[in-house]
C-alpha atoms as a PDB file:
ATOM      1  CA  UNK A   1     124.004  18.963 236.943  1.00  0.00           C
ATOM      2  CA  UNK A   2     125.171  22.515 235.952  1.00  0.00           C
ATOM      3  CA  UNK A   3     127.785  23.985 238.541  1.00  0.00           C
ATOM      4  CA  UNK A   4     127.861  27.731 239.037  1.00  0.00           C
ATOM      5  CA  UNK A   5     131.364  29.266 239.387  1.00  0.00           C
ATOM      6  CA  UNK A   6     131.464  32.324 241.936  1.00  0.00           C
ATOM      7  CA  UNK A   7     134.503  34.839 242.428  1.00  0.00           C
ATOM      8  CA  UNK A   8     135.505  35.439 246.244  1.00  0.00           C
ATOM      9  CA  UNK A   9     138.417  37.535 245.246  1.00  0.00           C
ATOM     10  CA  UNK A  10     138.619  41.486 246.389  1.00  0.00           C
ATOM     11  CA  UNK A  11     136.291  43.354 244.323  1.00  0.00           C
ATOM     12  CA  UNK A  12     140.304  44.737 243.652  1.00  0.00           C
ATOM     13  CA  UNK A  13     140.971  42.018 241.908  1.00  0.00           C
ATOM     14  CA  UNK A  14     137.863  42.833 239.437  1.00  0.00           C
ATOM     15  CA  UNK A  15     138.402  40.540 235.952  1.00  0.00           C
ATOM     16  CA  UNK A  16     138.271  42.369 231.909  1.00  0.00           C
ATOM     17  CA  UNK A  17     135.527  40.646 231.381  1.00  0.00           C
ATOM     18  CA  UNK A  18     133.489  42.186 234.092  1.00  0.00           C
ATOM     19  CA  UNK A  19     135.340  45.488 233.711  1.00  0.00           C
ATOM     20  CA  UNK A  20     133.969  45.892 230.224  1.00  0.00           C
ATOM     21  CA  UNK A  21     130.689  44.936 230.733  1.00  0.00           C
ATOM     22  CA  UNK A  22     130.178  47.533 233.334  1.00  0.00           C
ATOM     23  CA  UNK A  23     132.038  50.251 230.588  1.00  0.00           C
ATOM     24  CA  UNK A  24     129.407  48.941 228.213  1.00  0.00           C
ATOM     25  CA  UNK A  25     126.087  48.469 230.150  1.00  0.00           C
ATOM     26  CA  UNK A  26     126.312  50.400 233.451  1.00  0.00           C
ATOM     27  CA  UNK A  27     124.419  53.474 231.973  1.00  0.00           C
ATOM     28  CA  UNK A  28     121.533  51.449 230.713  1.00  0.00           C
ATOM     29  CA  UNK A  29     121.192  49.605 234.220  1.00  0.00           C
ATOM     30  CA  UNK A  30     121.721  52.950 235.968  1.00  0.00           C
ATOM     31  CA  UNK A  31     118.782  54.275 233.772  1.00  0.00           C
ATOM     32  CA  UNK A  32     116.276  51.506 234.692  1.00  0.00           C
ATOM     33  CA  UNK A  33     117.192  51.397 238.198  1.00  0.00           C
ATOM     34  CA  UNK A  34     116.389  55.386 238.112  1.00  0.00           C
ATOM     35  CA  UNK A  35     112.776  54.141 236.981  1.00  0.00           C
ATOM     36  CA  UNK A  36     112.138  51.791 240.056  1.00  0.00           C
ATOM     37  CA  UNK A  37     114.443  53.452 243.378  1.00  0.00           C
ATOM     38  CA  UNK A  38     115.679  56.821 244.588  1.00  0.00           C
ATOM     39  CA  UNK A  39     117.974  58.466 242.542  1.00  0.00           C
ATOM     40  CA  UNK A  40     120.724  58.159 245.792  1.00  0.00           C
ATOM     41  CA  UNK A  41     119.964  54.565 245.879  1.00  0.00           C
ATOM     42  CA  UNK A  42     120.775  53.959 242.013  1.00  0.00           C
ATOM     43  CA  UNK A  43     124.431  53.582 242.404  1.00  0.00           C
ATOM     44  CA  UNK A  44     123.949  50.908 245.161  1.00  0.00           C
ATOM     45  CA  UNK A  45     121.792  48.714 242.574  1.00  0.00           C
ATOM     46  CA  UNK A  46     124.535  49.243 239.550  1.00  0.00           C
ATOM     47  CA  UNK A  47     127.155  47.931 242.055  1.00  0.00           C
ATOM     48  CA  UNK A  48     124.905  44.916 242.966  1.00  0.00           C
ATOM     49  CA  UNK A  49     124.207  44.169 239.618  1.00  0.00           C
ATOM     50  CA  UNK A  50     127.666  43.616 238.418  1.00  0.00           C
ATOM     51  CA  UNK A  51     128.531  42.247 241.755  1.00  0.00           C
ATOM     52  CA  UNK A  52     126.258  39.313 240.729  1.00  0.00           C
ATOM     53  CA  UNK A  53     127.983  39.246 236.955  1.00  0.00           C
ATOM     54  CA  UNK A  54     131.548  39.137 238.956  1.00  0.00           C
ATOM     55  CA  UNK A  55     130.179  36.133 241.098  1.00  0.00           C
ATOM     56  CA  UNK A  56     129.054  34.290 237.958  1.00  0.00           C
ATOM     57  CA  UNK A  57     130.445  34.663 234.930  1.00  0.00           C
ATOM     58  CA  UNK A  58     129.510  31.831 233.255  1.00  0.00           C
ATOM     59  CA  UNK A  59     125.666  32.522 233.627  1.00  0.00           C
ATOM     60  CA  UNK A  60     125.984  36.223 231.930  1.00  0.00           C
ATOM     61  CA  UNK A  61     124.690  35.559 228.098  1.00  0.00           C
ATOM     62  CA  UNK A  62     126.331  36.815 224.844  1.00  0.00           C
ATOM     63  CA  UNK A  63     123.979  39.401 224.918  1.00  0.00           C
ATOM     64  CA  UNK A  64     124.313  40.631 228.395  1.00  0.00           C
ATOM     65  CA  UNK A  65     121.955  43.328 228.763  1.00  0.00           C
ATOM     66  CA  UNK A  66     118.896  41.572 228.975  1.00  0.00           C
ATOM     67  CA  UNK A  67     120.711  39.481 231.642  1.00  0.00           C
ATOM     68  CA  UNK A  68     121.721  42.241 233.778  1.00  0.00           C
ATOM     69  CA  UNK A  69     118.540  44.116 233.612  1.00  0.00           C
ATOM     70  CA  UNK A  70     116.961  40.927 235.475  1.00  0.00           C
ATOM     71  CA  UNK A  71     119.632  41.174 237.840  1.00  0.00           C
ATOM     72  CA  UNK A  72     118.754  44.502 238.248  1.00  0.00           C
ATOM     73  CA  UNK A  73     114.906  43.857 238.845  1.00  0.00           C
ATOM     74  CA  UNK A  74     115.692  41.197 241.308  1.00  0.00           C
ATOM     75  CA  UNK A  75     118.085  43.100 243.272  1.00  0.00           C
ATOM     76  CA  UNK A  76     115.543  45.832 243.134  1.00  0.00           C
ATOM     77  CA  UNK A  77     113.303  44.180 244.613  1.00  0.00           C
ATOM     78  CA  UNK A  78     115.382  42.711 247.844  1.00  0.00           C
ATOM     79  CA  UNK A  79     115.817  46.658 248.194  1.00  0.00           C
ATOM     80  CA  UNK A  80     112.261  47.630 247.689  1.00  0.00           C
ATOM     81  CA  UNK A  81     109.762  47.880 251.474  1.00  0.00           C
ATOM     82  CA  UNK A  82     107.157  49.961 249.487  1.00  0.00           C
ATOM     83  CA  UNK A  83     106.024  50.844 246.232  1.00  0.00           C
ATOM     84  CA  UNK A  84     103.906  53.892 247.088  1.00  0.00           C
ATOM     85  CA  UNK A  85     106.471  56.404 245.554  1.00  0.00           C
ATOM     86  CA  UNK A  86     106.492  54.178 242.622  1.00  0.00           C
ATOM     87  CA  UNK A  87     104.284  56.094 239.875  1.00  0.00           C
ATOM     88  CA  UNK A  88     106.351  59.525 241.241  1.00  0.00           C
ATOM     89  CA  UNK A  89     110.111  57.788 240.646  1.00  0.00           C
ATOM     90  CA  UNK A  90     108.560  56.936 236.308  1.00  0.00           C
ATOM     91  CA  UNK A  91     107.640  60.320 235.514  1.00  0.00           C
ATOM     92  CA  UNK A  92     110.282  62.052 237.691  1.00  0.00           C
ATOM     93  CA  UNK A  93     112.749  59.995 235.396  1.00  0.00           C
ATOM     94  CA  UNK A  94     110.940  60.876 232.045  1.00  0.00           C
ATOM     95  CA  UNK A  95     111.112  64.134 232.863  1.00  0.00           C
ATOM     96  CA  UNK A  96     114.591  64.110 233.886  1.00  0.00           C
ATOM     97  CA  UNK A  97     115.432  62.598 230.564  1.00  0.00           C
ATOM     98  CA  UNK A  98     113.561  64.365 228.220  1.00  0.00           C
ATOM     99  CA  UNK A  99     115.491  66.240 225.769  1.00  0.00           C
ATOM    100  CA  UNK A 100     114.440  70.186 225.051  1.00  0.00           C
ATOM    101  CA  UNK A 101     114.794  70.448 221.158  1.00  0.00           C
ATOM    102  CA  UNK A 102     111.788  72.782 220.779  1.00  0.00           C
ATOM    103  CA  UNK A 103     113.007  76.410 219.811  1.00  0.00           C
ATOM    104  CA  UNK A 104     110.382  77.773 222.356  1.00  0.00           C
ATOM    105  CA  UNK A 105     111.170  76.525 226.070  1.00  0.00           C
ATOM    106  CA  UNK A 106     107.484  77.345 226.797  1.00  0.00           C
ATOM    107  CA  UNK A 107     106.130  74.780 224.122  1.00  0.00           C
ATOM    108  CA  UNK A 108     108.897  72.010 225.059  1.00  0.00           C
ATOM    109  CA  UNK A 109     107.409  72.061 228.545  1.00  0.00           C
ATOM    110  CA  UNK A 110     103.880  71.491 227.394  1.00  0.00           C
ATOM    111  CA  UNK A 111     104.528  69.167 224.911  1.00  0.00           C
ATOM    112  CA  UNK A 112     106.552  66.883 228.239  1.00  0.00           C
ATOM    113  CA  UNK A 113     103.613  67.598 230.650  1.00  0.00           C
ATOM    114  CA  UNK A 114     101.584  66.260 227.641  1.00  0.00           C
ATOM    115  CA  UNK A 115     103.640  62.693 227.321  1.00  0.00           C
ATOM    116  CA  UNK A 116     103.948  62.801 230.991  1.00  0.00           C
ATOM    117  CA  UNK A 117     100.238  62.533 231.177  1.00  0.00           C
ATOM    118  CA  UNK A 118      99.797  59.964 228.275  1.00  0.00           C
ATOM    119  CA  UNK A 119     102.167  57.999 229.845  1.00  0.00           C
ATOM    120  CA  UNK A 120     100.246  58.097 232.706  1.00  0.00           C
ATOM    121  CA  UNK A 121      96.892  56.787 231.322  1.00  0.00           C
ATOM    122  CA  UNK A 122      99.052  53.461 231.389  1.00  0.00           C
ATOM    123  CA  UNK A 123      99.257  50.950 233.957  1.00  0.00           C
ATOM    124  CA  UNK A 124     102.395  50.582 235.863  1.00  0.00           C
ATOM    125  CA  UNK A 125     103.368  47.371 233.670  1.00  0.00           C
ATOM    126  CA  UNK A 126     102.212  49.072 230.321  1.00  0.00           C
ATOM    127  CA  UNK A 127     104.569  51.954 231.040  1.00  0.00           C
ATOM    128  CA  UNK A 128     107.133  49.480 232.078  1.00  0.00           C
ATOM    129  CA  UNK A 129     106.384  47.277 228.435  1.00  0.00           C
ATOM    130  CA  UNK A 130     106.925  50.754 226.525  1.00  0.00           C
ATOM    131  CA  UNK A 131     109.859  52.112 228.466  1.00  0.00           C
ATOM    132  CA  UNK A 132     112.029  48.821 228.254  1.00  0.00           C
ATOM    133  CA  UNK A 133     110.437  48.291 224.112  1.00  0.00           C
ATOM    134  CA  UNK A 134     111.238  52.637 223.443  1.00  0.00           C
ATOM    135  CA  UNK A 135     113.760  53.176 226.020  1.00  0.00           C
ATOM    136  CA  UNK A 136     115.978  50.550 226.277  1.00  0.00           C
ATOM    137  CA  UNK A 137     116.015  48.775 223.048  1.00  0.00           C
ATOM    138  CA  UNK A 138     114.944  45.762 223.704  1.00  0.00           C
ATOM    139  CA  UNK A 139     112.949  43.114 221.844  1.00  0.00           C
ATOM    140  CA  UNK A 140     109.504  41.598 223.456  1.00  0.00           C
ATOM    141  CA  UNK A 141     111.389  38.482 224.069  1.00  0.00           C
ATOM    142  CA  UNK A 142     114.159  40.175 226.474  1.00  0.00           C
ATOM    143  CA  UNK A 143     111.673  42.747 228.021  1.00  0.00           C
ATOM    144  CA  UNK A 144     109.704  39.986 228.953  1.00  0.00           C
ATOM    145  CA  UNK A 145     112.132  37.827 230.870  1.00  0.00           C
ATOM    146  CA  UNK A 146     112.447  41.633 233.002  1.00  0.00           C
ATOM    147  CA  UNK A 147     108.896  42.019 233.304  1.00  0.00           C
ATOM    148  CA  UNK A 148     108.458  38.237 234.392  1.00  0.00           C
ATOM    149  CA  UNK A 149     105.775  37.140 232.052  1.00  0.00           C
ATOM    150  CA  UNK A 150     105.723  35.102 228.560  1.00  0.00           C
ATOM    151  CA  UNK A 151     106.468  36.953 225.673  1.00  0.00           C
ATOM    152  CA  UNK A 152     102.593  36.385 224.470  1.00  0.00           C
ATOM    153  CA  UNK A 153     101.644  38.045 227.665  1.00  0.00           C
ATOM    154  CA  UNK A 154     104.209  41.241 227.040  1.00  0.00           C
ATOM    155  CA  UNK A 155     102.899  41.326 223.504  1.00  0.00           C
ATOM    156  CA  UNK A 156      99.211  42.044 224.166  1.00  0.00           C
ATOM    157  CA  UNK A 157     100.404  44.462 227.551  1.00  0.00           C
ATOM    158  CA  UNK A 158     102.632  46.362 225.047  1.00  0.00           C
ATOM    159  CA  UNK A 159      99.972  46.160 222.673  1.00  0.00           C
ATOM    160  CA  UNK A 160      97.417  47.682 225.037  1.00  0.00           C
ATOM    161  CA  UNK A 161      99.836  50.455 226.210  1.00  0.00           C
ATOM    162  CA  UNK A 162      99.903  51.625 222.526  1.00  0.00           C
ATOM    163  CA  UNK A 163      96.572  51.714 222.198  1.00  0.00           C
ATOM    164  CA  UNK A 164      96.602  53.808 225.451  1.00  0.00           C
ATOM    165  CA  UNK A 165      99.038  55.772 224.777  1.00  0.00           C
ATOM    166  CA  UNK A 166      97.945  56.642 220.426  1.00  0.00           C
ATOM    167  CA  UNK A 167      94.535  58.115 222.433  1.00  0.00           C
ATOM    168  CA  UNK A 168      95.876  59.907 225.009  1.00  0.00           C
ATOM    169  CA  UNK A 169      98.409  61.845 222.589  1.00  0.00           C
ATOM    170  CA  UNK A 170      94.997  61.997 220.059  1.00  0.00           C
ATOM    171  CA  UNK A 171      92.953  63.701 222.795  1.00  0.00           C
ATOM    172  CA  UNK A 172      95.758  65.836 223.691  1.00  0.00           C
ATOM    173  CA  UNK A 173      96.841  66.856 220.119  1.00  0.00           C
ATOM    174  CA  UNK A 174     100.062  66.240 220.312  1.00  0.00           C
ATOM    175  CA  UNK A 175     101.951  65.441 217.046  1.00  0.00           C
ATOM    176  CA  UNK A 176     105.534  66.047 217.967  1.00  0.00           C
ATOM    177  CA  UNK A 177     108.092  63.556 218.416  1.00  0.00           C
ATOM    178  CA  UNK A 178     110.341  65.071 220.992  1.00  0.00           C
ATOM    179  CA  UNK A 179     112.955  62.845 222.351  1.00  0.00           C
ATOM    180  CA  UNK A 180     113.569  61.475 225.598  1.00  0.00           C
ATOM    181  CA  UNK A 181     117.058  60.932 226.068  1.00  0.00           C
ATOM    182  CA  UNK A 182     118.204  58.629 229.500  1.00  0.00           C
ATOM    183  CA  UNK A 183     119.844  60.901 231.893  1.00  0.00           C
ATOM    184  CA  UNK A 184     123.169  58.612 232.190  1.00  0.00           C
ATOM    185  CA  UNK A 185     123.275  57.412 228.555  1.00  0.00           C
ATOM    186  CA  UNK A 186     126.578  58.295 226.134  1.00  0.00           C
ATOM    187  CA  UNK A 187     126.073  60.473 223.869  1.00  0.00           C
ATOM    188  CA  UNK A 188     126.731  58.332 220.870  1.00  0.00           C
ATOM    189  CA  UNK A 189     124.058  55.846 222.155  1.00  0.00           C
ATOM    190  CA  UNK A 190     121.458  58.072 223.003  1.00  0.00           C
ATOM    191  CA  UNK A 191     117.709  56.352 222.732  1.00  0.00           C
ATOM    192  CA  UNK A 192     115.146  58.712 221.496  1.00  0.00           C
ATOM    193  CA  UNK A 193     112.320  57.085 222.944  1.00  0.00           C
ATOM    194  CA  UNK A 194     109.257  59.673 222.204  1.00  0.00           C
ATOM    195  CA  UNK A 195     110.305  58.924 218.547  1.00  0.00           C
ATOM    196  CA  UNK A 196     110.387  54.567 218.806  1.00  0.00           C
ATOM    197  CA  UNK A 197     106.616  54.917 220.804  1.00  0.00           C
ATOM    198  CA  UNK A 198     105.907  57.324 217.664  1.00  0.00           C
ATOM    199  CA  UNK A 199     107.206  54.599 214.940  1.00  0.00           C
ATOM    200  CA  UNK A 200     106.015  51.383 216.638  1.00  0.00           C
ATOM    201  CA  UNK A 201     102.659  53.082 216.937  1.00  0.00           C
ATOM    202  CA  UNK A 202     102.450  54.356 213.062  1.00  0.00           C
END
């Protein structure tokens, strides 16, 4: 029988270990919490989440961020009473994070309002499977230990939000791969997702 250790201390009293993983990761969870919950209710999920990694140390994984982003999901959904704002909180957060490189402002704005609505020829949980695949780097196995399915079942979703998304862009005529950049990321690890959903789909 596996024992779980848990921290009672002060959050004060906060360990390295924990310390670092929030220098390292807290951006990325703030970035898919801003997918799922209010913007002003972000904050209170990144706190949670690394509450949880404080608590129990010795369940967080060499590679953490997987980890945490499950934390993340379940904590998100003690918060959550409704998901009616649900589809408005995805492409609110798209837009937020897309990254004007176009010289004319005019065409940058088309070309989002034309991935906005690619993206939203998707279900939900295809534009979840390409967000965590594009966005946040992670392999079918992790993303689908967040989405809570088997990797087989990820694999064919992601596979059908491809497909989605290669028409819509087709029917739309959009070629360019402008970047989306996560409002919250560092600089130096910036994720340009337009351009992943551009090479996974080539």
């Amino acid at each position: 029988m596996t024992t779980t250790t848990e921290h009672d201390e002060p959050p004060g009293q906060i360990p390295e270990r924990t310390a670092a993983l929030f220098r390292q990761h807290a951006a990325r969870v703030y970035a898919y919490a801003r997918r799922h919950v209010e913007e002003s209710h972000c904050d209170d999920v990144v706190s949670e989440t690394f509450l949880v990694a404080w608590r129990r140390p010795d369940q967080v994984p060499e590679e953490p961020l997987p980890w945490l982003l499950v934390v993340a999901r379940n904590v998100i959904a003690n918060q959550r009473r409704t998901n009616r704002r649900a589809d408005d909180l995805w492409f609110a957060a798209v837009r937020q994070g897309w990254t004007a490189t176009s010289p004319s402002a005019d065409q940058s704005l088309i070309e989002r309002e034309a991935m906005i609505g690619a993206l939203e020829s998707c279900t939900r949980a295809e534009r979840e499977a390409l967000l965590l695949t594009a966005w946040d780097g992670l392999t079918p196995e992790q993303a689908a230990a967040i989405a809570d399915c088997s990797t087989r079942a990820f694999t064919v979703r992601l596979h059908r939000a491809r497909t989605r998304l290669r028409a819509a862009l087709a029917a739309q005529d959009l070629h360019s791969t402008e970047p989306i950049q996560t409002h919250h990321e560092p600089a130096e690890g910036s994720v340009r997702a337009t351009t992943r959903l551009a090479q996974e789909m080539s």
